[in-house]
Protein backbone atom coordinates (compact mmCIF):
# COMPACT_ATOMS: atom_id res chain seq x y z
CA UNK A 1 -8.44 84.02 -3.03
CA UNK A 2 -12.07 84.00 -2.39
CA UNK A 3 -14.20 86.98 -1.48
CA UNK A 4 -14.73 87.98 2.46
CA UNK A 5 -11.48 86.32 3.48
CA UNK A 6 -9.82 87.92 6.64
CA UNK A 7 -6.46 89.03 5.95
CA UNK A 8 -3.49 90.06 8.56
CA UNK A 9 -0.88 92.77 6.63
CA UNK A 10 1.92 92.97 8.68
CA UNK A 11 4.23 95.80 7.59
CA UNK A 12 8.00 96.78 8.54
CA UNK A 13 7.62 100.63 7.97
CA UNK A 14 11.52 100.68 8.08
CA UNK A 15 12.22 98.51 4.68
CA UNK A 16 12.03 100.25 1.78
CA UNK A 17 11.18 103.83 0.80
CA UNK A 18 7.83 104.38 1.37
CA UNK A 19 6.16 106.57 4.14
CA UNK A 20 4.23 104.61 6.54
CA UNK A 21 0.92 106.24 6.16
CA UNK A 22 0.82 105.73 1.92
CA UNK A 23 1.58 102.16 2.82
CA UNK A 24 -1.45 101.74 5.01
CA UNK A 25 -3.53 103.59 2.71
CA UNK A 26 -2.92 102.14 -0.21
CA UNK A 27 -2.41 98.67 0.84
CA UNK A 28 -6.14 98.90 2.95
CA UNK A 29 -7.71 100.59 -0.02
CA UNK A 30 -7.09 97.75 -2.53
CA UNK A 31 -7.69 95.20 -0.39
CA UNK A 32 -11.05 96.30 0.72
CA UNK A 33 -11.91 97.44 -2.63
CA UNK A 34 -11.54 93.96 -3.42
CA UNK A 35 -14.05 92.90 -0.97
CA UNK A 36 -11.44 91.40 1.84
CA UNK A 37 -11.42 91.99 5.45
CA UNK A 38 -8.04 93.77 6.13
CA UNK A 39 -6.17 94.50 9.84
CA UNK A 40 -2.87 95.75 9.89
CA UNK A 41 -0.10 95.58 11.95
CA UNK A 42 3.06 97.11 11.87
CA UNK A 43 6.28 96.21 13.65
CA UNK A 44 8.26 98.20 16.18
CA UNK A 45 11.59 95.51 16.21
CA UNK A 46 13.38 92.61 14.88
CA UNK A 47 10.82 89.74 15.86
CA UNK A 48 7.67 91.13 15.83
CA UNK A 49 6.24 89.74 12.36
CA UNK A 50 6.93 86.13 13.99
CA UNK A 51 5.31 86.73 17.13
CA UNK A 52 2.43 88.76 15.03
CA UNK A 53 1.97 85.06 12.56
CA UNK A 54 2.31 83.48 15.30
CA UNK A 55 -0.06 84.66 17.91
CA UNK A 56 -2.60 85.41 15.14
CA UNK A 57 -2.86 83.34 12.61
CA UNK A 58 -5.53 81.33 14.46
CA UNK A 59 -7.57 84.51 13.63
CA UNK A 60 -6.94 84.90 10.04
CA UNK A 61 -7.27 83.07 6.65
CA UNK A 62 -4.39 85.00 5.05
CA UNK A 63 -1.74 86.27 6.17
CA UNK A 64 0.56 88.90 4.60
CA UNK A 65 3.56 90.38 4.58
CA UNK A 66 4.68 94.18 3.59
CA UNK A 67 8.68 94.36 3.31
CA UNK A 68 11.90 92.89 2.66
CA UNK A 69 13.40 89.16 2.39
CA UNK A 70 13.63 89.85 6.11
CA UNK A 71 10.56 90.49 7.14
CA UNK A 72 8.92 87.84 5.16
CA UNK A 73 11.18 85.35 6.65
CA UNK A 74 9.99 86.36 10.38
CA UNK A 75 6.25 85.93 8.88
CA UNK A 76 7.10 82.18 7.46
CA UNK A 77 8.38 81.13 10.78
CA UNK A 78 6.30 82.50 12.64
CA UNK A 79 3.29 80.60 10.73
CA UNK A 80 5.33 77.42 10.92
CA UNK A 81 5.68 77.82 14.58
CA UNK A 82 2.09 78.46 14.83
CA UNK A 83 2.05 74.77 13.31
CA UNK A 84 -1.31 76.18 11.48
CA UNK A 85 -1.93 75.40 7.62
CA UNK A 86 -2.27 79.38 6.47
CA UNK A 87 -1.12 80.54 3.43
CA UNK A 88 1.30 83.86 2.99
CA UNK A 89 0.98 86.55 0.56
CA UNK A 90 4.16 89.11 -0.02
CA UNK A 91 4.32 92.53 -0.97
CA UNK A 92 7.72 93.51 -1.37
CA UNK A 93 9.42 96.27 -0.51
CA UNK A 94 13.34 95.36 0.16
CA UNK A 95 16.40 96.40 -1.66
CA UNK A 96 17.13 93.23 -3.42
CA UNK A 97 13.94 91.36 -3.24
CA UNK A 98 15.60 87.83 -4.58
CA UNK A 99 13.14 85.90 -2.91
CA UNK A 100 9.89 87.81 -4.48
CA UNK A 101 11.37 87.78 -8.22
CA UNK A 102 12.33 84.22 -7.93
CA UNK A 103 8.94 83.32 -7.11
CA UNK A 104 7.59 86.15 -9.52
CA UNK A 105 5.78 88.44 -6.77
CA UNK A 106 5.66 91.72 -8.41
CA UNK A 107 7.38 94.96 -6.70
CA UNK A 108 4.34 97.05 -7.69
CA UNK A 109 2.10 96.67 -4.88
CA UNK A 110 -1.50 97.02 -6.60
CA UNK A 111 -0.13 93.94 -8.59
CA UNK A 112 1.13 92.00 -5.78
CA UNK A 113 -2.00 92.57 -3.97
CA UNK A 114 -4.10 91.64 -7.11
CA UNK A 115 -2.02 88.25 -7.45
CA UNK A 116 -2.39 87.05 -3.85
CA UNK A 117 -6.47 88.02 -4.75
CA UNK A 118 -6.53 86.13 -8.17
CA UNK A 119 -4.37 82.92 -7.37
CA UNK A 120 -4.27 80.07 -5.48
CA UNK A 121 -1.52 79.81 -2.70
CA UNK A 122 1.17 77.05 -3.83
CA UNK A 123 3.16 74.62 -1.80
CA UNK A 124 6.81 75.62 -1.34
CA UNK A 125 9.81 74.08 0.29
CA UNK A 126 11.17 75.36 3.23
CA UNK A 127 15.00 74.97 4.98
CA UNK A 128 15.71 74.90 8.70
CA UNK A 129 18.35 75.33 10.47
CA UNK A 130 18.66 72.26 12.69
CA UNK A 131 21.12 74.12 15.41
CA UNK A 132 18.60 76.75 16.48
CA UNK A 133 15.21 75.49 14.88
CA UNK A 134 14.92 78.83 12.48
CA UNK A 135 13.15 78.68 8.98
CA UNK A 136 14.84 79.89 5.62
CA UNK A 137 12.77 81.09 2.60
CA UNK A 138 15.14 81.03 0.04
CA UNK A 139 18.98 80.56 1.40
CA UNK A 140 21.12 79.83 4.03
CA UNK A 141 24.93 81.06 2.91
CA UNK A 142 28.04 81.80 4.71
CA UNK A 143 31.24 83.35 3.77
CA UNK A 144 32.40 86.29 1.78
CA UNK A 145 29.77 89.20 0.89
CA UNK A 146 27.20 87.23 3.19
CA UNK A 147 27.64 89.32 6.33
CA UNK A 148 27.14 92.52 4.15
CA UNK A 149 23.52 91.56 3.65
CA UNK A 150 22.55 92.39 7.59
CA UNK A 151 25.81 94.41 8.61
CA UNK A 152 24.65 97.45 6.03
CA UNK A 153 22.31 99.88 8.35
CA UNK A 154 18.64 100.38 7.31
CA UNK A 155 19.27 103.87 6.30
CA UNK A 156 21.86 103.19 3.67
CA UNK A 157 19.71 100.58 2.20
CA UNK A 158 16.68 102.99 2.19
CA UNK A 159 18.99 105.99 0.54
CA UNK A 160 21.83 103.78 -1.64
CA UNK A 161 19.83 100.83 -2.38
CA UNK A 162 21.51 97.72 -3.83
CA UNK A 163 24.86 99.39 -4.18
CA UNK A 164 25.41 99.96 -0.40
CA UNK A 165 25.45 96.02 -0.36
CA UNK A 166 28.61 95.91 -2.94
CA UNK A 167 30.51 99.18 -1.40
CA UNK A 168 30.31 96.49 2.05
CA UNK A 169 30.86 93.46 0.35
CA UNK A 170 33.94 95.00 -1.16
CA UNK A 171 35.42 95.96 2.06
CA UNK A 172 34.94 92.54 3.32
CA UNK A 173 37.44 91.16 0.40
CA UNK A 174 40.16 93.10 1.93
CA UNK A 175 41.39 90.95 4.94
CA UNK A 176 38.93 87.74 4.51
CA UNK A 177 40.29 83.94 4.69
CA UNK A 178 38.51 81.88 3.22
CA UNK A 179 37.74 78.31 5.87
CA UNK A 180 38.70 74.87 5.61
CA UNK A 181 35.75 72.93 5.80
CA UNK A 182 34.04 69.60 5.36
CA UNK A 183 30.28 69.79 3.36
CA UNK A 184 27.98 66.92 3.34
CA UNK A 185 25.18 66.75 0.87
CA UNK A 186 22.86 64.01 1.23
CA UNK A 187 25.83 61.16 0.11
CA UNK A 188 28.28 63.46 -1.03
CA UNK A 189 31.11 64.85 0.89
CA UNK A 190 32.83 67.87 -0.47
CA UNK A 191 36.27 68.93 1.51
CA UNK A 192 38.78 71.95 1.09
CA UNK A 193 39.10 75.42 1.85
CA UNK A 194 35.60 77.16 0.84
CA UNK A 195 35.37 81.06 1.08
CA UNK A 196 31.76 80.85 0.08
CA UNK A 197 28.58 78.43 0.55
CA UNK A 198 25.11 78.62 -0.17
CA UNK A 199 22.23 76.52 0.63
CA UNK A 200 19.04 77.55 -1.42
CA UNK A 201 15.47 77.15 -3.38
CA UNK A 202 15.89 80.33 -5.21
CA UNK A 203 16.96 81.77 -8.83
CA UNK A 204 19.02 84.38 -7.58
CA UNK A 205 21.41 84.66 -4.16
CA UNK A 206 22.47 88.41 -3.36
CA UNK A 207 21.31 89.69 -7.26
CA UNK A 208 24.96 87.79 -8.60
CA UNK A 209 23.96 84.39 -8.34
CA UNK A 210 21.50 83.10 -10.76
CA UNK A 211 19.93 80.01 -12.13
CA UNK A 212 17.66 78.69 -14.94
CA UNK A 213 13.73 78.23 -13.78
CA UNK A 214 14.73 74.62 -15.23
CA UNK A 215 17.65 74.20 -12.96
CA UNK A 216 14.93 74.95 -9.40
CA UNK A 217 11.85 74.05 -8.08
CA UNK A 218 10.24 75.25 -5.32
CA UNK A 219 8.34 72.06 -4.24
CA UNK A 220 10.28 69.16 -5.08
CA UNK A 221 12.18 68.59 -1.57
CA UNK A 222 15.70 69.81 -3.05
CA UNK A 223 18.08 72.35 -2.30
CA UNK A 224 20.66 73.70 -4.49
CA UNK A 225 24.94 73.84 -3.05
CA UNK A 226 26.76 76.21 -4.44
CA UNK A 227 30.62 76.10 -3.08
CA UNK A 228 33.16 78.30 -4.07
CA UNK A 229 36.59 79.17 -3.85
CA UNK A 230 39.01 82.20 -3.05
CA UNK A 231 40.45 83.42 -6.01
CA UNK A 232 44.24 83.66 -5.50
CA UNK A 233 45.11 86.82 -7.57
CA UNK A 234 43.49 90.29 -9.59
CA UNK A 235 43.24 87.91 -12.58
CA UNK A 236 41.58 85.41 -10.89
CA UNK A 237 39.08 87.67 -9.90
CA UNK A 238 38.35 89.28 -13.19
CA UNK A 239 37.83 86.02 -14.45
CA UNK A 240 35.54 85.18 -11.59
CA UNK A 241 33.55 88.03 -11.83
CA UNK A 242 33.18 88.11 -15.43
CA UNK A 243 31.95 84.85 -15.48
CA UNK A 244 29.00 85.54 -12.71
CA UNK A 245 28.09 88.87 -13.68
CA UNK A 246 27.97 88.66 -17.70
CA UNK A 247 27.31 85.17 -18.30
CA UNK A 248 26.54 83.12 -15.03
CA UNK A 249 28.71 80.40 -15.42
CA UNK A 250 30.41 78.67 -12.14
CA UNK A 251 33.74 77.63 -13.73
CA UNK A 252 34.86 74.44 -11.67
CA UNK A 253 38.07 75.91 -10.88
CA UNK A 254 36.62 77.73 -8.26
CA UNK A 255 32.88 76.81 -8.02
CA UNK A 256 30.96 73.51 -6.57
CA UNK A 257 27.32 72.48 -7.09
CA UNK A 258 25.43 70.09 -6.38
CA UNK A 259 21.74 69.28 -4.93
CA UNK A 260 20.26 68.03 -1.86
CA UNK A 261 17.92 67.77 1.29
CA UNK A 262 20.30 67.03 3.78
CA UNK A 263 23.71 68.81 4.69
CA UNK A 264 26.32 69.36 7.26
CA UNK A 265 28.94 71.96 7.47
CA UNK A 266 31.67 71.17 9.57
CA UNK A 267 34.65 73.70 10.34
CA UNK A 268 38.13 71.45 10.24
CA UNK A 269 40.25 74.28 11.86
CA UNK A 270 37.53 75.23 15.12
CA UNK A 271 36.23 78.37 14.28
CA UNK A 272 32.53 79.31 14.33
CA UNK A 273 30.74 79.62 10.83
CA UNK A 274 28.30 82.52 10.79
CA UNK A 275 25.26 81.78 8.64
CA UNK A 276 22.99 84.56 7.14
CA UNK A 277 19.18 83.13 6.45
CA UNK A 278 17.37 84.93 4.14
CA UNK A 279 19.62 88.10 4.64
CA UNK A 280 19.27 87.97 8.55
CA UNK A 281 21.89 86.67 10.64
CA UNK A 282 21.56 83.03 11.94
CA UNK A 283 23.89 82.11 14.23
CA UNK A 284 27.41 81.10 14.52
CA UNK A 285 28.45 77.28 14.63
CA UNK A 286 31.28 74.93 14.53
CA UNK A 287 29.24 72.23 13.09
CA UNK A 288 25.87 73.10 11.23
CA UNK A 289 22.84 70.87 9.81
CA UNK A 290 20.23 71.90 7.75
CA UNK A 291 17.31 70.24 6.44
CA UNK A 292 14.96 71.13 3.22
CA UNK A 293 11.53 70.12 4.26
CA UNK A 294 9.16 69.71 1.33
CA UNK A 295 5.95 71.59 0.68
CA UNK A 296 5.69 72.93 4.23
CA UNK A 297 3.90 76.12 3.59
CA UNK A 298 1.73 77.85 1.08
CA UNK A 299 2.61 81.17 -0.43
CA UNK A 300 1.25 83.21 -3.33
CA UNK A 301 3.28 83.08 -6.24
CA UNK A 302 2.87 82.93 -10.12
């Protein structure tokens, strides 16, 4: 980034552990020290980092983001819906952070600060959500252990960290069905009874799914699909679960993938699919289209 840009920081002092005050301090200090123009803004409610890219990024030739997948989601659309060309820095401070180490943002914020100052912003693909018009970073899933990801409060986040998401995710097993369902992606159509689905440009889903840097790229128009079934018994499960967690396979007994740009989720039996977008809920629908739409902002990244 060149020297005497004008940079927007918009923080969520809720994500994450750090006081609100060191985060304005330090995050001020470097910039400035690095000869950039820094205001900051810091949001009050779900929403507010849109409206903040939004209204402002007329005003600004960077604009960044201080907090989780969340909050940097609300900053991407609200710079698409600005329909301005201005690139997006992060600074992470979530639990899980998939979407900063996919793209290798570091978690240390002096680094992350001194990357979005040494690089140049790249072009990265971007999914929306045809039904309601929202932007997803990284992945649009629905299913088991999805809800988890915006049903855990704040504060058990902020105290448990990542576990909090599994002690939720396990409850969820309990009584869940899994949902008979009909996927199209691009020319292929998938159909049975799915109890999860994701929809993403990302190396890791929820810190248990993972791919290769040679199986995704960020800029190529393409999506990954990753279907899977319910395992029927405790056996099933072990096997599952051994095979994600130790040596990230997807055995085809219960796991689908494919790639695409285009898809549509249909629900066979009537009910509503909710969808979580970057960790945020998205809506509920019987029938649900999503599109990848290549290169369609510009983010720091290594």
């Amino acid at each position: 980034m060149d020297k005497a840009k004008k940079v927007l920081v918009i923080i969520n002092p809720k994500s994450g552990r750090f006081t609100v005050k060191k985060q304005l301090w330090n995050i001020a200090d470097i910039f400035t020290r690095a000869g950039v123009e820094t205001t900051v803004y810091t949001t009050q409610k779900r929403g507010d980092a849109t409206e903040y890219a939004k209204l402002l990024a007329d005003k600004f030739d960077v604009i960044v983001c201080r907090g989780g997948d969340g909050t940097f989601n609300e900053t991407v659309n609200g710079v698409m819906q600005s329909g301005l060309d201005v690139p997006v820095g992060y600074i992470p401070s979530g639990t899980t952070n998939d979407f900063a180490n996919s793209i290798g943002v570091p978690t240390d914020v002096r680094d992350a600060i001194n990357l979005i100052c040494r690089v140049e912003p790249k072009p990265h693909d971007i999914g929306r959500l045809i039904n309601n018009g929202r932007y997803f970073n990284y992945t649009a899933s629905f299913g088991i252990f999805t809800k988890s990801s915006y049903s855990v409060s704040q504060t058990s986040k902020n105290i448990f960290g990542y576990p909090a998401y599994i002690v939720s995710g396990l409850q969820e097993i309990k009584d869940y069905r899994a949902m008979n369902l009909r996927i199209t992606c691009d020319d292929e159509v998938y159909e049975g009874e799915y109890a999860f689905g994701g929809i993403s440009s990302s190396l890791v889903m929820a810190g248990l799914i993972k791919y290769t840097r040679d199986q995704v790229k960020f800029d190529d128009g393409i999506f990954e699909l990753n279907l899977a079934k319910l395992p029927k018994n405790a056996s099933e499960w072990i096997e599952v679960s051994k095979d994600i967690l130790f040596s990230h396979k997807y055995n085809e007994k219960f796991f689908t993938l494919s790639k695409g740009s285009h898809f549509i989720i249909e629900s066979l039996d009537g009910q509503e699919i909710p969808w979580t977008l970057d960790g945020e809920y998205g809506g509920s629908f019987k029938i649900t289209e999503i599109d990848c739409i290549q290169k369609a902002f510009r983010v720091y990244r290594s």
